[in-house]
N, C-alpha and C. Protein backbone atom coordinates (compact mmCIF):
# COMPACT_ATOMS: atom_id res chain seq x y z
N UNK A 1 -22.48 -12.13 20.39
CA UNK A 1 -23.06 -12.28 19.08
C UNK A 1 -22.01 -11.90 18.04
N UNK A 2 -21.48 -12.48 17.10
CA UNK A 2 -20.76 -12.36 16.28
C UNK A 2 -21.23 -11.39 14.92
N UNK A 3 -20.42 -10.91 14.38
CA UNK A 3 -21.56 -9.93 13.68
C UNK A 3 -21.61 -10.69 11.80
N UNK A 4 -20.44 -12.00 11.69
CA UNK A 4 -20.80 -12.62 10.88
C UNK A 4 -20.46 -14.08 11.04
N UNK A 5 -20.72 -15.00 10.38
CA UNK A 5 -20.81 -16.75 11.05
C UNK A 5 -19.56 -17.12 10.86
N UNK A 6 -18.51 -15.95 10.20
CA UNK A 6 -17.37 -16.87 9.64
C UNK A 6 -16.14 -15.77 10.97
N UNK A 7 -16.63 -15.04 12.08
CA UNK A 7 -15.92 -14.44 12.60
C UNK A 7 -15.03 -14.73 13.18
N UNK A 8 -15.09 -15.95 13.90
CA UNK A 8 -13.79 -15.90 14.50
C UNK A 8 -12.77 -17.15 14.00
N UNK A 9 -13.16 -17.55 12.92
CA UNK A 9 -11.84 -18.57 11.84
C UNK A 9 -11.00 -16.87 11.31
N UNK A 10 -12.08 -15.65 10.82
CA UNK A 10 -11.37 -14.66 10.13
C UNK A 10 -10.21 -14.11 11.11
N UNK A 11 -10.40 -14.16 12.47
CA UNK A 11 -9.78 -13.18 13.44
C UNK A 11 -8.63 -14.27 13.73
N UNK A 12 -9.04 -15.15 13.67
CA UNK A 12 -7.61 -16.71 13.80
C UNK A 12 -6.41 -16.44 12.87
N UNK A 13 -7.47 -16.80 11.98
CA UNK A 13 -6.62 -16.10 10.58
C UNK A 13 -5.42 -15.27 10.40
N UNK A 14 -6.33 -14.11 10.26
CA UNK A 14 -5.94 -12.96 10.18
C UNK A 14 -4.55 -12.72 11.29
N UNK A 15 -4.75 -13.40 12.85
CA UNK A 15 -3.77 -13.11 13.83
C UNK A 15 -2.15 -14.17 13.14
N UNK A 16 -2.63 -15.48 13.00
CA UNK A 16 -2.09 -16.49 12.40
C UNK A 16 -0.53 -15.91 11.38
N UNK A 17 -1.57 -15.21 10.29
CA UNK A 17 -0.46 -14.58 9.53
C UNK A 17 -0.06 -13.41 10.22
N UNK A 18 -0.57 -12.49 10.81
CA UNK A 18 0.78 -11.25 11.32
C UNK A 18 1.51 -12.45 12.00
N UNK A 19 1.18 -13.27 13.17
CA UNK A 19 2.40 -13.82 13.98
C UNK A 19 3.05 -14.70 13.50
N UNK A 20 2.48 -15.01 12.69
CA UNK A 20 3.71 -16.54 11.46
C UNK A 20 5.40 -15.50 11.42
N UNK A 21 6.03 -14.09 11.79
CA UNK A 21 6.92 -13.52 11.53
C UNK A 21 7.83 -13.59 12.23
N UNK A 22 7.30 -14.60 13.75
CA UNK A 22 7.99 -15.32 14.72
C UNK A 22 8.39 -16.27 14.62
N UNK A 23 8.32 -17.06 13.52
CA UNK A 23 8.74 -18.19 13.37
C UNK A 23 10.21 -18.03 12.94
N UNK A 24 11.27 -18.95 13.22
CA UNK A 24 12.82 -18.72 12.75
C UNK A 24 12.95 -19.09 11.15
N UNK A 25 12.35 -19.69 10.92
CA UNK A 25 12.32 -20.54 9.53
C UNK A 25 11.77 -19.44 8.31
N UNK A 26 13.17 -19.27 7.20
CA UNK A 26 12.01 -17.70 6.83
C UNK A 26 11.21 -18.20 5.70
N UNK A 27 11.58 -19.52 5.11
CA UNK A 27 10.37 -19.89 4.04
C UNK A 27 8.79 -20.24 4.86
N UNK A 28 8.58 -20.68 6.26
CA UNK A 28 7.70 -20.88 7.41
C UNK A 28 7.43 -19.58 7.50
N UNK A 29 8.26 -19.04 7.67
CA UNK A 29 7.87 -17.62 8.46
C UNK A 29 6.71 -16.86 7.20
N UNK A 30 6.99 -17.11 5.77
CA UNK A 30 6.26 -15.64 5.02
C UNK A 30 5.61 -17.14 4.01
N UNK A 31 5.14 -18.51 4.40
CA UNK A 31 4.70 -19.33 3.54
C UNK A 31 3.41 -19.09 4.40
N UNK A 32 3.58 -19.04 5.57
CA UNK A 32 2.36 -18.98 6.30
C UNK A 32 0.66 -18.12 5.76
N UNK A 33 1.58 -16.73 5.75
CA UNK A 33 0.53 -16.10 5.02
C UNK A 33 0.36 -16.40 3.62
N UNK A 34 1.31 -16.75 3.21
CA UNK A 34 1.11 -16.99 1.41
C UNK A 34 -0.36 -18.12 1.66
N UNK A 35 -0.12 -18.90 2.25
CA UNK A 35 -1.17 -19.84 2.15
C UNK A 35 -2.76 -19.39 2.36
N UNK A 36 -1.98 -18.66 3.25
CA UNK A 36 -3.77 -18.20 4.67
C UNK A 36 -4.33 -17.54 2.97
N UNK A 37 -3.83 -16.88 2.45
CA UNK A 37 -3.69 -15.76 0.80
C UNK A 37 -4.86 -16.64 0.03
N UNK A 38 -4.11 -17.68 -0.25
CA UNK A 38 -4.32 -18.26 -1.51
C UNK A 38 -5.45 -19.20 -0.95
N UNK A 39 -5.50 -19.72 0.31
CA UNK A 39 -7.15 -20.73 0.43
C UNK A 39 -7.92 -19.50 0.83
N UNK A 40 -7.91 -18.76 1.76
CA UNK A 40 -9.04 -18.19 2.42
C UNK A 40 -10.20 -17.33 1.17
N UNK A 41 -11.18 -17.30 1.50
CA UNK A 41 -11.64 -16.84 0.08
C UNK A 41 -12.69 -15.66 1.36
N UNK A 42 -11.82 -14.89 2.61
CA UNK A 42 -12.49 -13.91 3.07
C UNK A 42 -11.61 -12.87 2.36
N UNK A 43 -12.34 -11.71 2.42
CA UNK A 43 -11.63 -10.37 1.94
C UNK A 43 -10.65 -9.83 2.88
N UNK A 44 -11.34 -10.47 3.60
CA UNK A 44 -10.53 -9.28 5.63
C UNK A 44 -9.21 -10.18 5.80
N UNK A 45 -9.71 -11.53 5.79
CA UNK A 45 -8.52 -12.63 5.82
C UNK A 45 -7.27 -12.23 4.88
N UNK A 46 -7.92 -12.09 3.41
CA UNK A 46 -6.80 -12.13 2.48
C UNK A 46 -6.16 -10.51 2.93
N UNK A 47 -7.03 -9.97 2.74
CA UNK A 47 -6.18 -8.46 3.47
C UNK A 47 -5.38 -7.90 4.31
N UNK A 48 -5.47 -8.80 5.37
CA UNK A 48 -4.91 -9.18 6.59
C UNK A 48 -3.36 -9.87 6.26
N UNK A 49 -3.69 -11.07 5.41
CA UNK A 49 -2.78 -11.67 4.69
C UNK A 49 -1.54 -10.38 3.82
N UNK A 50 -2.07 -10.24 3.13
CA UNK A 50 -1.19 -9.52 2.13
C UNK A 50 -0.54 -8.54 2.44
N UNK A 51 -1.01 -8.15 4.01
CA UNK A 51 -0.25 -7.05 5.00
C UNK A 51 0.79 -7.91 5.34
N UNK A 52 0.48 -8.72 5.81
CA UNK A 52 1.84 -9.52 6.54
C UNK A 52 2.82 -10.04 5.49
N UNK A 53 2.11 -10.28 4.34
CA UNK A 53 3.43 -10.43 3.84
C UNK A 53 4.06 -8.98 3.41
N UNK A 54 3.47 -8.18 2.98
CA UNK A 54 3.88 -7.01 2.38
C UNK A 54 5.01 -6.19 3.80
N UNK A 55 4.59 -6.68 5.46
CA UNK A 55 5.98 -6.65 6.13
C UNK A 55 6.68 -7.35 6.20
N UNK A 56 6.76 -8.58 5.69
CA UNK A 56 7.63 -9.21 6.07
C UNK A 56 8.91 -9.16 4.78
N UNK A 57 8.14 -8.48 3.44
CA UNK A 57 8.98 -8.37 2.13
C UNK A 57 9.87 -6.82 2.85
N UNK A 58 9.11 -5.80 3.81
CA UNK A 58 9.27 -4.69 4.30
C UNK A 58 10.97 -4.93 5.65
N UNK A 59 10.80 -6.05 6.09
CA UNK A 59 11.29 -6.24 7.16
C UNK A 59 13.08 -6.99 6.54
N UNK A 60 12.89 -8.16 5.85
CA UNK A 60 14.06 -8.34 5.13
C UNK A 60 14.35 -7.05 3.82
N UNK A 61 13.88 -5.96 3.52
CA UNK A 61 14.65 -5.20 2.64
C UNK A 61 15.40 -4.11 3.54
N UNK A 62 14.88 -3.78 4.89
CA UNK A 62 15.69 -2.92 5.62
C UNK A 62 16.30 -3.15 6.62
N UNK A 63 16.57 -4.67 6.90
CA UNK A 63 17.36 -5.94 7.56
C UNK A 63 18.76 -5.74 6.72
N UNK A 64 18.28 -5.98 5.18
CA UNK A 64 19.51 -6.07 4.27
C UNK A 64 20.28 -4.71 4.28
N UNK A 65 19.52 -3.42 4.22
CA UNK A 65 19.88 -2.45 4.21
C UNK A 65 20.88 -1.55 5.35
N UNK A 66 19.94 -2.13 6.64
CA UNK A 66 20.83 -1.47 7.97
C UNK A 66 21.88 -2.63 8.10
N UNK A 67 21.97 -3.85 7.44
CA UNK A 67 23.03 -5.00 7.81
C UNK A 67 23.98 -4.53 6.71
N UNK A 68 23.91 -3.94 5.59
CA UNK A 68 24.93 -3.76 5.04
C UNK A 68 25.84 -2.30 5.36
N UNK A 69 24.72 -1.39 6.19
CA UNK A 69 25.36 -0.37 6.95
C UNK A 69 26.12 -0.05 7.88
N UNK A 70 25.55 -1.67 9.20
CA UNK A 70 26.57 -1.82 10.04
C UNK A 70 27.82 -2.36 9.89
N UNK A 71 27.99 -2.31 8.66
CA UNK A 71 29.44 -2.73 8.35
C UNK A 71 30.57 -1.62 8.50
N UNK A 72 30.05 -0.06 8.07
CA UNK A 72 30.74 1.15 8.28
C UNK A 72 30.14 1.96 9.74
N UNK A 73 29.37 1.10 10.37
CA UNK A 73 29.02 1.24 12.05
C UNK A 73 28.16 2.52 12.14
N UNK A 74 27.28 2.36 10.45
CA UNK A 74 26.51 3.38 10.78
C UNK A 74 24.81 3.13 11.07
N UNK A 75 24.65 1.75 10.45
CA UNK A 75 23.49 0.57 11.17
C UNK A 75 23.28 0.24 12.15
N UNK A 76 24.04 0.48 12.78
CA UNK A 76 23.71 -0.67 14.13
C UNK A 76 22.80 -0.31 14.91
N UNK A 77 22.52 1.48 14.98
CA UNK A 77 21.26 1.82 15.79
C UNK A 77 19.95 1.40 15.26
N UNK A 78 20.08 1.36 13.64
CA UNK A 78 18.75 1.45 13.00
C UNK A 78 18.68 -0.10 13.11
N UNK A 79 19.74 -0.99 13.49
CA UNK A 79 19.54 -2.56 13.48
C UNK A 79 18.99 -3.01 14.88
N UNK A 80 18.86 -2.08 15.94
CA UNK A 80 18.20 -1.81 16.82
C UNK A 80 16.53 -1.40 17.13
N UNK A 81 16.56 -0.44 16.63
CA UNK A 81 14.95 -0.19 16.31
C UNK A 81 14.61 -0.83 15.44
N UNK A 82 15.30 -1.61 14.12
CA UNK A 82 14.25 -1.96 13.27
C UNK A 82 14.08 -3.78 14.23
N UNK A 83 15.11 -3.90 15.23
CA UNK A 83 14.35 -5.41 15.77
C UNK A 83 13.55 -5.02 16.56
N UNK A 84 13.61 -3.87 17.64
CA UNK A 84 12.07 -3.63 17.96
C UNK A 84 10.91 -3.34 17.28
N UNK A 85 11.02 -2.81 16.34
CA UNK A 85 9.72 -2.89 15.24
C UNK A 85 8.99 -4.24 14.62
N UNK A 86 10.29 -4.68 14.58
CA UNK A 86 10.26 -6.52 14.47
C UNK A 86 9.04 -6.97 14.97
N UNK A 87 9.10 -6.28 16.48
CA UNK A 87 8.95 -7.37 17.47
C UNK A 87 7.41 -6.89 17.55
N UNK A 88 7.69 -5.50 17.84
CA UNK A 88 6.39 -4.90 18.37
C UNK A 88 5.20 -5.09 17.32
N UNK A 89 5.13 -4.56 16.22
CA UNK A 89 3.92 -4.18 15.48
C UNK A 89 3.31 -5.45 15.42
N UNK A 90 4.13 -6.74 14.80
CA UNK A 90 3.05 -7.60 14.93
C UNK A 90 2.33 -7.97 15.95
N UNK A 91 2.76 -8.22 17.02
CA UNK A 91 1.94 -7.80 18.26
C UNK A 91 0.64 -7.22 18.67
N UNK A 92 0.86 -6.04 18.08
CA UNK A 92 0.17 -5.12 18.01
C UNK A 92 -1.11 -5.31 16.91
N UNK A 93 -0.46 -6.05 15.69
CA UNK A 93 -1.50 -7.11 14.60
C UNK A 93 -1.99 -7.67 15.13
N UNK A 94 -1.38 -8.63 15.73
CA UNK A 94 -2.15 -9.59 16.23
C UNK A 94 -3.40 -9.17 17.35
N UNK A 95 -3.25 -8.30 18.08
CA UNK A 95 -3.80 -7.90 19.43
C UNK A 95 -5.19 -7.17 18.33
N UNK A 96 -4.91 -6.36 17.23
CA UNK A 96 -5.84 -5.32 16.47
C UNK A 96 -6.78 -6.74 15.78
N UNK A 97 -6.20 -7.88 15.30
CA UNK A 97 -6.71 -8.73 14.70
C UNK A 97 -8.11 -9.29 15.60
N UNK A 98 -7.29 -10.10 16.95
CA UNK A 98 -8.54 -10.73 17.59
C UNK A 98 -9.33 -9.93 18.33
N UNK A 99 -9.23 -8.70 18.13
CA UNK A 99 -10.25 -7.64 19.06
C UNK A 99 -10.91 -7.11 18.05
N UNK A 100 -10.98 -7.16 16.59
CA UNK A 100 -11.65 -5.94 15.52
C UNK A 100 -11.67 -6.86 14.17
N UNK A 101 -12.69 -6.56 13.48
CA UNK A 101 -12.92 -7.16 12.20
C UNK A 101 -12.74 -6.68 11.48
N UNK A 102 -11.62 -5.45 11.71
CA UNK A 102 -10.93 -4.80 10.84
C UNK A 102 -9.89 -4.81 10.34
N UNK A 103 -8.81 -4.93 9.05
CA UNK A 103 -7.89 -5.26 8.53
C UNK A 103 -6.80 -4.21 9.36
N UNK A 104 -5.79 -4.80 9.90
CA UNK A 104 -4.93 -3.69 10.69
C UNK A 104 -3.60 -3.22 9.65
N UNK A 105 -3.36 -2.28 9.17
CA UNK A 105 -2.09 -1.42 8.63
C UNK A 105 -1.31 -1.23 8.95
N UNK A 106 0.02 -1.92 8.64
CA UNK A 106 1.26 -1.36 8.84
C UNK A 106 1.52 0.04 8.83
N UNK A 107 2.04 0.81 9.55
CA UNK A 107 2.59 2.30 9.55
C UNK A 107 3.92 2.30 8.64
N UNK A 108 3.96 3.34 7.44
CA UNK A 108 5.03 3.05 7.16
C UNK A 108 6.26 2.16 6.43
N UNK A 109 5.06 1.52 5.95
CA UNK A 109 5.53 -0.06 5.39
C UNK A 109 5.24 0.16 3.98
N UNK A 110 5.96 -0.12 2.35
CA UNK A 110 5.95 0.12 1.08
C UNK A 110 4.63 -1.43 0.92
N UNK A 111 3.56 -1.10 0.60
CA UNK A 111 2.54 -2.07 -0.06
C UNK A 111 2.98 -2.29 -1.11
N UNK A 112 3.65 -3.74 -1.40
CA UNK A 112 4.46 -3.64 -2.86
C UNK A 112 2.65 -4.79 -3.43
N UNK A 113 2.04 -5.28 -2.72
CA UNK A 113 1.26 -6.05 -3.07
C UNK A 113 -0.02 -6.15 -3.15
């Protein structure tokens, strides 16, 4: 039993944009959610939405940051964990998305949006 009629387009959704961050293409990669944003007219959806982009604005500012560090070879660890972070959390979105009708939170991540 679904606990509302629009449940599982929201949980599609919602997974859709955390994993759009796999895509190689980075206007693909963060247009994805912009879109899911701007049609979906759910709250959980758009919320869901505005997380993913709000990592993915999170993910290229400390990409730029540890890439301009490993230049004096003091990045390269943090260019390490931050691609496992990459990899993992959305994952972890996605997995929180189609199991819960709850908006899942980045740990740690600046909500510029």
């Amino acid at each position: 039993m679904q606990s509302t009629p629009d449940s599982g387009s929201r949980k599609l959704l919602s997974a859709v944009s955390h994993g759009s961050i796999f895509f190689n293409t980075l206007i693909l990669a963060v247009g994805i959610p912009i879109v899911i944003y701007l049609v979906s007219d759910d709250t959980i959806t758009k919320e869901s939405a505005k997380e993913a982009i709000n990592f993915h604005i999170n993910m290229w500012f400390w990409y730029l940051v540890f890439g301009t560090l490993a230049w004096v070879l003091i990045g390269l660890p943090f260019l390490v964990i931050l691609a496992i972070v990459n990899f993992v959390m959305p994952i972890l979105a996605i997995i929180h998305s189609l199991t819960s009708d709850t908006v899942y939170r980045y740990p740690l991540i600046l909500r510029l949006l």
